[in-house]
PDB file of N, CA and C in Angstrom:
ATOM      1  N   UNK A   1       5.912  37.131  78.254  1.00  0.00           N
ATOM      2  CA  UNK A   1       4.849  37.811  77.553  1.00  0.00           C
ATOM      3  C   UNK A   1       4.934  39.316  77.780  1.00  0.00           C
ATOM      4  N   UNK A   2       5.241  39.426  78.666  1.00  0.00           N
ATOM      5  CA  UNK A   2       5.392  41.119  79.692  1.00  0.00           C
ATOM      6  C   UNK A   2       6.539  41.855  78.375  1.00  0.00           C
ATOM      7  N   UNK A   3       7.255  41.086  78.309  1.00  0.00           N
ATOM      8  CA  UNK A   3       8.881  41.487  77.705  1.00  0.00           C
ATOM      9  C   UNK A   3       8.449  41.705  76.398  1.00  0.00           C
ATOM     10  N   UNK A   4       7.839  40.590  76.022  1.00  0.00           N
ATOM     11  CA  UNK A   4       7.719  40.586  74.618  1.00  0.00           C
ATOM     12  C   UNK A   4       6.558  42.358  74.314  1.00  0.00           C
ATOM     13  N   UNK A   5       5.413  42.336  75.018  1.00  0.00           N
ATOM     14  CA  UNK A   5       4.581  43.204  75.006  1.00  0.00           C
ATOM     15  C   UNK A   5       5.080  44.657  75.018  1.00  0.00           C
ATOM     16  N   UNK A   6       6.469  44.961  75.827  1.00  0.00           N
ATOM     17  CA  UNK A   6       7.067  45.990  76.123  1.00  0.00           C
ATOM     18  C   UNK A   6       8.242  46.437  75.286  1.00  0.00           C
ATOM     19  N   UNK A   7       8.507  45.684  74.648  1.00  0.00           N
ATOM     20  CA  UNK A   7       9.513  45.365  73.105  1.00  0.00           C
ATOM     21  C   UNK A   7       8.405  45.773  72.049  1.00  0.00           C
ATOM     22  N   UNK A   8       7.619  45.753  72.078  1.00  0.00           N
ATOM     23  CA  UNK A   8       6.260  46.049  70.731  1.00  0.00           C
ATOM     24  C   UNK A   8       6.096  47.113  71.109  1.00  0.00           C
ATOM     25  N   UNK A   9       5.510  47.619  72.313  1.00  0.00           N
ATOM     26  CA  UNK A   9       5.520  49.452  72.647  1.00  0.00           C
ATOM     27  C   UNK A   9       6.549  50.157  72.048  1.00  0.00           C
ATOM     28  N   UNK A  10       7.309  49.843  72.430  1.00  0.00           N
ATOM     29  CA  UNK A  10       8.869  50.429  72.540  1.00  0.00           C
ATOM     30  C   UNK A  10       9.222  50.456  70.484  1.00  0.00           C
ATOM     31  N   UNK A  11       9.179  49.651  70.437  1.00  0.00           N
ATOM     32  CA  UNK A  11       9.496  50.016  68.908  1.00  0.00           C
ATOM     33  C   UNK A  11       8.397  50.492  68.303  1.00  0.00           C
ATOM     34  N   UNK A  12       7.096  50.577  68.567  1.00  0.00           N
ATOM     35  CA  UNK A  12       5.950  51.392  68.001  1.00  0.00           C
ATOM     36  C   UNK A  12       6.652  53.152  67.456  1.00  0.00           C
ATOM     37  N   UNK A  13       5.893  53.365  65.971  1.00  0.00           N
ATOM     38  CA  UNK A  13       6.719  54.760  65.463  1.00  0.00           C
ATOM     39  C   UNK A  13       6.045  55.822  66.374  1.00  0.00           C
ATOM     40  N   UNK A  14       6.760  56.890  66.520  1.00  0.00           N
ATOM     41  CA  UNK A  14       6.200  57.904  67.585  1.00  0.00           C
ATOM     42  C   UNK A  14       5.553  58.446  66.626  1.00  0.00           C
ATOM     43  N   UNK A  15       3.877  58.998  66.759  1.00  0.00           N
ATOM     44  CA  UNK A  15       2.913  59.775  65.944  1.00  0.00           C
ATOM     45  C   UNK A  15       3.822  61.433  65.764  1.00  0.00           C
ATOM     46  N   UNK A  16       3.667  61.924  64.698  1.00  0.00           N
ATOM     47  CA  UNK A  16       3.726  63.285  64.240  1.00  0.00           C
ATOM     48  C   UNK A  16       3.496  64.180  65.061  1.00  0.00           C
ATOM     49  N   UNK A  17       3.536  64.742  65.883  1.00  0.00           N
ATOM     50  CA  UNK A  17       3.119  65.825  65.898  1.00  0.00           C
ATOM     51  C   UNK A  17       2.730  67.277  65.557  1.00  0.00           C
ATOM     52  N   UNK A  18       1.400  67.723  65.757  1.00  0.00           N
ATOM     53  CA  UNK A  18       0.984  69.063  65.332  1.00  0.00           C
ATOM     54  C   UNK A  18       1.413  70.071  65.770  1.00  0.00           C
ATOM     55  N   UNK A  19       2.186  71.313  64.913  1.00  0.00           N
ATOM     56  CA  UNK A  19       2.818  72.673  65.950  1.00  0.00           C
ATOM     57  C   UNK A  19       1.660  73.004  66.264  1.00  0.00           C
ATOM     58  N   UNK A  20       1.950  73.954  67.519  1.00  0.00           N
ATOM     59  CA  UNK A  20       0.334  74.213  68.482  1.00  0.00           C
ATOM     60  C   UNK A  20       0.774  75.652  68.090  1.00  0.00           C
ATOM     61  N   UNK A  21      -0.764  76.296  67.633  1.00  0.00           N
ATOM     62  CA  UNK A  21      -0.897  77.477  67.299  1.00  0.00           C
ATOM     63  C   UNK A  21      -1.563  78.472  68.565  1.00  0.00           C
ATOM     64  N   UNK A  22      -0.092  79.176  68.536  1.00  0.00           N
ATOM     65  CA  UNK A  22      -0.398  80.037  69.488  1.00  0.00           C
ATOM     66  C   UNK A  22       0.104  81.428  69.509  1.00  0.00           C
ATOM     67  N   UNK A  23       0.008  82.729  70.362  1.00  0.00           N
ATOM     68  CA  UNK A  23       0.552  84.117  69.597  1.00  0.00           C
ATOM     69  C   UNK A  23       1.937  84.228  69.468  1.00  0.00           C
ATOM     70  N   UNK A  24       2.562  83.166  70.467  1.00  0.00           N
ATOM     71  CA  UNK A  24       4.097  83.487  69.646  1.00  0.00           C
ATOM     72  C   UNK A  24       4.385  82.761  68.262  1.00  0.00           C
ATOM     73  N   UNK A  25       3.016  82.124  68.113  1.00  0.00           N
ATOM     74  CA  UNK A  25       3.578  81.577  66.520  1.00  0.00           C
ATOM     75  C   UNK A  25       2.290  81.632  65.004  1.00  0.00           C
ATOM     76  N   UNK A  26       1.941  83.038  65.692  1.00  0.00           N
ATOM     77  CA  UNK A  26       1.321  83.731  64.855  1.00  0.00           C
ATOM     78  C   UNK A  26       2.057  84.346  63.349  1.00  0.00           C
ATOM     79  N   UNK A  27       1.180  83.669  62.433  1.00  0.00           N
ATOM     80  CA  UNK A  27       1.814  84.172  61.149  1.00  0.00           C
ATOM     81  C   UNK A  27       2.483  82.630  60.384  1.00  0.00           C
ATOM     82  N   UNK A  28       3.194  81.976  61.464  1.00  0.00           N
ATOM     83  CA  UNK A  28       3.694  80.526  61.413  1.00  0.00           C
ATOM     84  C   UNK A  28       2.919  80.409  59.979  1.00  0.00           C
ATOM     85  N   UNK A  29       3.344  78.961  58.531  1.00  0.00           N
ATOM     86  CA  UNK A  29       2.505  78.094  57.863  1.00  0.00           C
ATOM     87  C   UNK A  29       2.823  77.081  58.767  1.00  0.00           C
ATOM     88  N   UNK A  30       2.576  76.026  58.058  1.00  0.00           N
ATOM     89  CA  UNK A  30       2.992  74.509  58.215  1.00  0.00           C
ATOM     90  C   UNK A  30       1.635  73.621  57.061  1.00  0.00           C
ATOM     91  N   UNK A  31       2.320  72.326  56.749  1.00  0.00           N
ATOM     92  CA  UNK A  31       1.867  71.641  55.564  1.00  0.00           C
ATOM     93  C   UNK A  31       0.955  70.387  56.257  1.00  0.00           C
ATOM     94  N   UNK A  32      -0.503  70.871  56.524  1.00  0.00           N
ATOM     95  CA  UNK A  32      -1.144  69.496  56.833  1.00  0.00           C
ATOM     96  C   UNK A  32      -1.432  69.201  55.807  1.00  0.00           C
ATOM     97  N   UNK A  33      -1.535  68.042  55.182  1.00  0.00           N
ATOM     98  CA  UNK A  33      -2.925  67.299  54.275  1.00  0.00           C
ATOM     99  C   UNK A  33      -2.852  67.468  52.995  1.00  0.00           C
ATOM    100  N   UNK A  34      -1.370  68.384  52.587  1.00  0.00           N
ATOM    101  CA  UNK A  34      -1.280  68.326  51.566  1.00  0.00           C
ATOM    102  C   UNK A  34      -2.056  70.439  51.312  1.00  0.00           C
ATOM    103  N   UNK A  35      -2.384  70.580  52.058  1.00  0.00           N
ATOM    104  CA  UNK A  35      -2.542  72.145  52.251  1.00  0.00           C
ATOM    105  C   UNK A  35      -1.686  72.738  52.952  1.00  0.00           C
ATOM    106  N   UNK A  36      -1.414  74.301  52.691  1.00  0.00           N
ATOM    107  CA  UNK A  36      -0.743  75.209  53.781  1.00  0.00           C
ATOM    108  C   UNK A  36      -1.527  75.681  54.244  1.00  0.00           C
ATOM    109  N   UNK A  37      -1.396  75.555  56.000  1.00  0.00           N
ATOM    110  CA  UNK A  37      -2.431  76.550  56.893  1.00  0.00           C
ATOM    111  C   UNK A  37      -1.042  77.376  57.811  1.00  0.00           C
ATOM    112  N   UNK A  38      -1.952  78.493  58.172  1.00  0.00           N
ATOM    113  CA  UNK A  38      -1.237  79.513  58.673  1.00  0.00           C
ATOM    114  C   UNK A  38      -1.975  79.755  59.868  1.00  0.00           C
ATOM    115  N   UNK A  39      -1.043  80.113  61.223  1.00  0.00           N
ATOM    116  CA  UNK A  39      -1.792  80.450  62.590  1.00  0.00           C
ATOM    117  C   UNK A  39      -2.125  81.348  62.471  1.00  0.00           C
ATOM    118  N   UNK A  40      -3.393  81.586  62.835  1.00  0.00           N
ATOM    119  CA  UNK A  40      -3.887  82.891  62.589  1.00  0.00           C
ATOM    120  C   UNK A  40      -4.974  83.254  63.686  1.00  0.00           C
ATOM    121  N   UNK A  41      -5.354  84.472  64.361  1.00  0.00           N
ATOM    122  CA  UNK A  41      -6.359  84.546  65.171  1.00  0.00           C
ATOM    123  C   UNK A  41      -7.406  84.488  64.967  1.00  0.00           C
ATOM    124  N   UNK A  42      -8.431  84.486  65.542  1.00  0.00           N
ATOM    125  CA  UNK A  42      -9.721  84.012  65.014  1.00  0.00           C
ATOM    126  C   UNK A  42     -11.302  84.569  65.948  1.00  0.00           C
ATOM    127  N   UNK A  43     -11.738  85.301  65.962  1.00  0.00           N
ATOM    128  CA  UNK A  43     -12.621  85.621  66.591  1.00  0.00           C
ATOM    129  C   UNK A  43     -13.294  84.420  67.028  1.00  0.00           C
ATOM    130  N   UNK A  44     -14.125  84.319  67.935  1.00  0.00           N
ATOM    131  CA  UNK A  44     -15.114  83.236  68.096  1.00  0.00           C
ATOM    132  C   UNK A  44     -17.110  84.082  68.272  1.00  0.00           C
ATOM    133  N   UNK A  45     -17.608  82.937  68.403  1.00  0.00           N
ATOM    134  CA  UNK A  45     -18.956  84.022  68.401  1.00  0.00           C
ATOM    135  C   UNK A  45     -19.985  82.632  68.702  1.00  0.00           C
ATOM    136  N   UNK A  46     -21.254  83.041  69.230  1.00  0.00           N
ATOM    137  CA  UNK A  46     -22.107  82.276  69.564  1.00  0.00           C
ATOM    138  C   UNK A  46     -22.557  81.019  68.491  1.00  0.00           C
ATOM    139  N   UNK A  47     -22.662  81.796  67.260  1.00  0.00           N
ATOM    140  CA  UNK A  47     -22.819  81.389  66.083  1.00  0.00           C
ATOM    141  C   UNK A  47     -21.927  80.156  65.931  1.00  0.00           C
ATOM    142  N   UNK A  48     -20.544  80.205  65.813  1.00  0.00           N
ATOM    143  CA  UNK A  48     -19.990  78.999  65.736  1.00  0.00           C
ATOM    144  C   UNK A  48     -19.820  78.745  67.207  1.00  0.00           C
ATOM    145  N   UNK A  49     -20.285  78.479  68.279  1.00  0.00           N
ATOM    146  CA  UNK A  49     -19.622  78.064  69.400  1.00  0.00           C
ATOM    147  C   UNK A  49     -18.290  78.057  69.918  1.00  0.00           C
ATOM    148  N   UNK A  50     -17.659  78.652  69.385  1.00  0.00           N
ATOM    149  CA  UNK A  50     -15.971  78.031  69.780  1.00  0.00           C
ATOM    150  C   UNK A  50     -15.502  80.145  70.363  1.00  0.00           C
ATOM    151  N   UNK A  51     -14.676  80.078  71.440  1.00  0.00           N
ATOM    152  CA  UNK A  51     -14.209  81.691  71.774  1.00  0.00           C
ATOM    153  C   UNK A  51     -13.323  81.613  70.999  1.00  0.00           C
ATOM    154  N   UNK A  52     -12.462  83.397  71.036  1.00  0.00           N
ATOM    155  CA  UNK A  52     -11.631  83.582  70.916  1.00  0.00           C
ATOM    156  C   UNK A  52     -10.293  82.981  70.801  1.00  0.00           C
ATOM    157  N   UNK A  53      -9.869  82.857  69.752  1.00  0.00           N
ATOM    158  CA  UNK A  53      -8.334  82.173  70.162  1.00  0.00           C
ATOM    159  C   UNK A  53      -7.335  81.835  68.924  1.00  0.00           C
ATOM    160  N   UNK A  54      -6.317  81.860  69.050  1.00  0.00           N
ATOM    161  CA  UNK A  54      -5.481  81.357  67.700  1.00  0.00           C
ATOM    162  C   UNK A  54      -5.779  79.864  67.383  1.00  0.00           C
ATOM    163  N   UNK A  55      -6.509  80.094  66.118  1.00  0.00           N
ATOM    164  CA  UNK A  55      -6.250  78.699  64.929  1.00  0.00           C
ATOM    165  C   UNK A  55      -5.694  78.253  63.430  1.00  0.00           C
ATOM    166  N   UNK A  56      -5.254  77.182  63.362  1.00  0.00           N
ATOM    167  CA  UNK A  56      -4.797  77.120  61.877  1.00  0.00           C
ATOM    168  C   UNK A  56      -6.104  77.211  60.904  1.00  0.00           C
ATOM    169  N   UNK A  57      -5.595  78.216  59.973  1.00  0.00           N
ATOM    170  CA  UNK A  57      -6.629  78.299  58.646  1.00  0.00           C
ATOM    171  C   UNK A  57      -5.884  77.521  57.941  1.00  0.00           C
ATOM    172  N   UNK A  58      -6.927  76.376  57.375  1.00  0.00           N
ATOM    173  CA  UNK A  58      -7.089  75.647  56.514  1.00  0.00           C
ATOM    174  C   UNK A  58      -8.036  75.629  55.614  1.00  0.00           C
ATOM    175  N   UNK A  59      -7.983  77.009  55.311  1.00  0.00           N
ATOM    176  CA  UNK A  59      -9.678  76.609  54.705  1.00  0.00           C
ATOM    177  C   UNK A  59      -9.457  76.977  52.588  1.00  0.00           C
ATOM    178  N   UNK A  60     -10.653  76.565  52.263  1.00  0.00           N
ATOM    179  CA  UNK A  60     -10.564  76.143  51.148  1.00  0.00           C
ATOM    180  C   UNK A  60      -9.740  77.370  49.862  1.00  0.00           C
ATOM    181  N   UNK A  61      -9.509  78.452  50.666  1.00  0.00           N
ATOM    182  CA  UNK A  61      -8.541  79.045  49.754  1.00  0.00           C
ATOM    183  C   UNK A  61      -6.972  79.302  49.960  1.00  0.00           C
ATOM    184  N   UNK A  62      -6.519  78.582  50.910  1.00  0.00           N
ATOM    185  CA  UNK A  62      -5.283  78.259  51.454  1.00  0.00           C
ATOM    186  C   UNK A  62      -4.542  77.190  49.592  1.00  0.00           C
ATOM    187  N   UNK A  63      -2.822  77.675  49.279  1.00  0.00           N
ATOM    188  CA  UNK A  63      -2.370  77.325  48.441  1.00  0.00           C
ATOM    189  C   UNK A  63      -2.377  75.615  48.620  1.00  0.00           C
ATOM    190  N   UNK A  64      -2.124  74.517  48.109  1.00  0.00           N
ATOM    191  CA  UNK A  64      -1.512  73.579  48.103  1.00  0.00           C
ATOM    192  C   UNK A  64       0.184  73.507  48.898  1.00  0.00           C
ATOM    193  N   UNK A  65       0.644  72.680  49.217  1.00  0.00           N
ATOM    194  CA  UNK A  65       1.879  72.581  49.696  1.00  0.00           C
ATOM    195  C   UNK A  65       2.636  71.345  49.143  1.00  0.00           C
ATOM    196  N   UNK A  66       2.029  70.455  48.126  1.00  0.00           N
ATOM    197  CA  UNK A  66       2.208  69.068  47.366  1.00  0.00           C
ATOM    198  C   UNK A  66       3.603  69.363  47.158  1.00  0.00           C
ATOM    199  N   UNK A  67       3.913  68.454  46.678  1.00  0.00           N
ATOM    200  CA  UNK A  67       5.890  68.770  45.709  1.00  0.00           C
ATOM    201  C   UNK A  67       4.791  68.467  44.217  1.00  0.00           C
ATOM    202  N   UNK A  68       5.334  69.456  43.244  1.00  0.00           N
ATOM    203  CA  UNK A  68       5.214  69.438  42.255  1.00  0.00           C
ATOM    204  C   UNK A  68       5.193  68.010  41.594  1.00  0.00           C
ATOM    205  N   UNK A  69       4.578  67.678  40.409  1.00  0.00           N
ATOM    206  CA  UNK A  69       4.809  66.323  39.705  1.00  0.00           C
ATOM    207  C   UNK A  69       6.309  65.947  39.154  1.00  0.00           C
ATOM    208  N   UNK A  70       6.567  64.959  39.050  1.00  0.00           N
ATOM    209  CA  UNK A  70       8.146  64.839  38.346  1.00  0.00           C
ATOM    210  C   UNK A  70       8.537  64.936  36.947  1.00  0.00           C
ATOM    211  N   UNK A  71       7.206  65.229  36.522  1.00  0.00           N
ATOM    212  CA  UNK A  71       7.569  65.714  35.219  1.00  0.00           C
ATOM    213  C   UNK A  71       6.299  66.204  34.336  1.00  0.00           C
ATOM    214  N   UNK A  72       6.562  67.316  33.662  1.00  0.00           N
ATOM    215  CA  UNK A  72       5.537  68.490  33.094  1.00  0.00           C
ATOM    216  C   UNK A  72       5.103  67.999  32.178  1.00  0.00           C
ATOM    217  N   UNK A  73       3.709  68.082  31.413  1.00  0.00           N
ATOM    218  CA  UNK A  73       3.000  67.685  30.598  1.00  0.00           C
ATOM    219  C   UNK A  73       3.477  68.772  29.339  1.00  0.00           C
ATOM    220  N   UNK A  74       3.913  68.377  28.178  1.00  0.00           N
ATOM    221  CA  UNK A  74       4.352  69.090  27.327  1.00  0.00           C
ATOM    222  C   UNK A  74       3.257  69.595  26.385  1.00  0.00           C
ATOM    223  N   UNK A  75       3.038  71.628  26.334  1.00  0.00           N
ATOM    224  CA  UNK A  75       2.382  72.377  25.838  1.00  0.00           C
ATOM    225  C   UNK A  75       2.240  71.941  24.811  1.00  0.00           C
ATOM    226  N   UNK A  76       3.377  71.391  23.887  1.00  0.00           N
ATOM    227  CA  UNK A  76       3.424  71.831  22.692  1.00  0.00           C
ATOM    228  C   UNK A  76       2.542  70.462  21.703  1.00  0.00           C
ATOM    229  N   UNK A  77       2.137  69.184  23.122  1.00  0.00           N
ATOM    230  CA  UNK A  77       1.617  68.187  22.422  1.00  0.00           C
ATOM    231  C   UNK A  77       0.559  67.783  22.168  1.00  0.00           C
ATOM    232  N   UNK A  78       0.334  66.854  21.101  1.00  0.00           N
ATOM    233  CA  UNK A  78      -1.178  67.090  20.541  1.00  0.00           C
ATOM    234  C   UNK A  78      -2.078  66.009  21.668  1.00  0.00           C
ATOM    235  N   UNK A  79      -3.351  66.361  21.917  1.00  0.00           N
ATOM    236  CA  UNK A  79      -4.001  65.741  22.398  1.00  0.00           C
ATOM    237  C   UNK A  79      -4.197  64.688  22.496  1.00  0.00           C
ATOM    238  N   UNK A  80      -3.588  63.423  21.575  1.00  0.00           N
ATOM    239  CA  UNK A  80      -3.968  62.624  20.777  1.00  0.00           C
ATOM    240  C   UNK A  80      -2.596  61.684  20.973  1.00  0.00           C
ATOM    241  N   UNK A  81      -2.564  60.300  20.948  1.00  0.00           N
ATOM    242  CA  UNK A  81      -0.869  59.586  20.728  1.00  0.00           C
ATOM    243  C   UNK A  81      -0.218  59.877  19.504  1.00  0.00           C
ATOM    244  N   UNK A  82       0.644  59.820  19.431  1.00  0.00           N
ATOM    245  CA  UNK A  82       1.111  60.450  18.105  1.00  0.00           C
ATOM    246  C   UNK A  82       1.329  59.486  16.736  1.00  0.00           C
ATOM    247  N   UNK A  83       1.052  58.198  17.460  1.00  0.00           N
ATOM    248  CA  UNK A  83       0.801  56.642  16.017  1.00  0.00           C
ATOM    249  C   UNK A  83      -0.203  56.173  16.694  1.00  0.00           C
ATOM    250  N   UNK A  84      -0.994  56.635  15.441  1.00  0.00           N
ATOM    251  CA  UNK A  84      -2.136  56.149  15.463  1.00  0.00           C
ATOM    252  C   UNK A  84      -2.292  54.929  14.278  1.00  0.00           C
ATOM    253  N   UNK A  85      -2.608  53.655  14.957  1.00  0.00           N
ATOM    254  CA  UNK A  85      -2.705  52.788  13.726  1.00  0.00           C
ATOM    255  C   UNK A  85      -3.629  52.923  13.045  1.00  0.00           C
ATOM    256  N   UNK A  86      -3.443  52.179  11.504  1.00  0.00           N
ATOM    257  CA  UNK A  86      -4.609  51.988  10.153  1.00  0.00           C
ATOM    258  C   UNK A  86      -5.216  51.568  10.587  1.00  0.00           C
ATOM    259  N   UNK A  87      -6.778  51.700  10.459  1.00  0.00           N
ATOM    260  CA  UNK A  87      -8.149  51.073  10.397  1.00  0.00           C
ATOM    261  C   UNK A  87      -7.563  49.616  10.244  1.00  0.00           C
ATOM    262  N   UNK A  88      -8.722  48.536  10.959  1.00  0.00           N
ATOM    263  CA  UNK A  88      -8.714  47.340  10.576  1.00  0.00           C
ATOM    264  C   UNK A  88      -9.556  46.641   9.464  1.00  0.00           C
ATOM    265  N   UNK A  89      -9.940  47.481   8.961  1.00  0.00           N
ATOM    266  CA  UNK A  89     -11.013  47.193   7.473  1.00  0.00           C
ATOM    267  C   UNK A  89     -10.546  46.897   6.245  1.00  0.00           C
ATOM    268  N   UNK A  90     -11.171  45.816   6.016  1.00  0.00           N
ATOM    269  CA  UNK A  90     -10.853  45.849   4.440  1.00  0.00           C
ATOM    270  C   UNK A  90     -12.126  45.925   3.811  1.00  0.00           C
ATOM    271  N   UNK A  91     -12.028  46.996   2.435  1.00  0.00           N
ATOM    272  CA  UNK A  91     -12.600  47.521   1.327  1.00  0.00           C
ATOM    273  C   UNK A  91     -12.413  46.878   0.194  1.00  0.00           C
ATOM    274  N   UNK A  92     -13.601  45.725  -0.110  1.00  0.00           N
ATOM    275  CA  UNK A  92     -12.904  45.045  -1.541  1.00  0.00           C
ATOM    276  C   UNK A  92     -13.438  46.080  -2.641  1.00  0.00           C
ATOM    277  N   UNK A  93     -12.823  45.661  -3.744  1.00  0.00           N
ATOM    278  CA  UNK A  93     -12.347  47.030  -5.008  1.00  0.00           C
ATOM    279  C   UNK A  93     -13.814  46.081  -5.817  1.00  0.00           C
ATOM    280  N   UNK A  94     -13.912  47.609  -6.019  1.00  0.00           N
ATOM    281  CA  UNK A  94     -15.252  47.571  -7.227  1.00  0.00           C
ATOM    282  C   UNK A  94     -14.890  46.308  -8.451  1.00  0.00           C
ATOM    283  N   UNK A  95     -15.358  45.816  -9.147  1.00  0.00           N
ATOM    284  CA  UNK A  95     -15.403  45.411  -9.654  1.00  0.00           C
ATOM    285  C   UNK A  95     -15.055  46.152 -11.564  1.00  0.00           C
ATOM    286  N   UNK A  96     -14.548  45.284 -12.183  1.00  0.00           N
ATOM    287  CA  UNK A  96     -14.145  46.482 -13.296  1.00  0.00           C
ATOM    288  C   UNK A  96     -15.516  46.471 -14.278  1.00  0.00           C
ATOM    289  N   UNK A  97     -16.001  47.914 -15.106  1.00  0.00           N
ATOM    290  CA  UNK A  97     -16.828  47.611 -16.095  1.00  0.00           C
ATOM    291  C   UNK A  97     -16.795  47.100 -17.147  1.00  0.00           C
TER     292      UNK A  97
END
């Protein structure tokens, strides 16, 4: 059971790790979440509780870092599918005078 238990650790995937933002790696990006944040210093203040110190900005005006889609939606097309089927109605014909 021991063996078996220590064979399951052992092949467990090693988690990601986060680069640690600090002044030699000030300026640094890196791609969390599908955002780019950049190390950056950061005042601290009573107000937010937290001191002084380098953190990643992530904040809501940071670019995207996604990979582009695999393929572009074409300008030039109409809003609309381009076969559109006939009505399913039928119109019987007037009758003659």
């Amino acid at each position: 059971m021991r063996i078996l238990f220590l064979a399951l650790l052992l092949s467990w995937p090693a988690a990601a790790q986060v680069p640690i933002c600090q002044a030699e790696r000030e300026g640094m990006t890196a791609c969390f979440d599908g955002r780019l944040c950049r190390c950056r210093y950061q005042a601290g203040g009573q107000l937010t509780g937290r001191p002084d110190g380098f953190r990643w900005d992530c904040g809501a005006l940071r670019p995207d870092c996604r990979p582009a889609p695999a393929t572009l939606p074409q300008l030039d097309a109409p809003p609309w599918p381009q076969y559109i089927p006939p009505p399913q109605l039928w119109i019987e014909p007037r009758p003659p005078r």
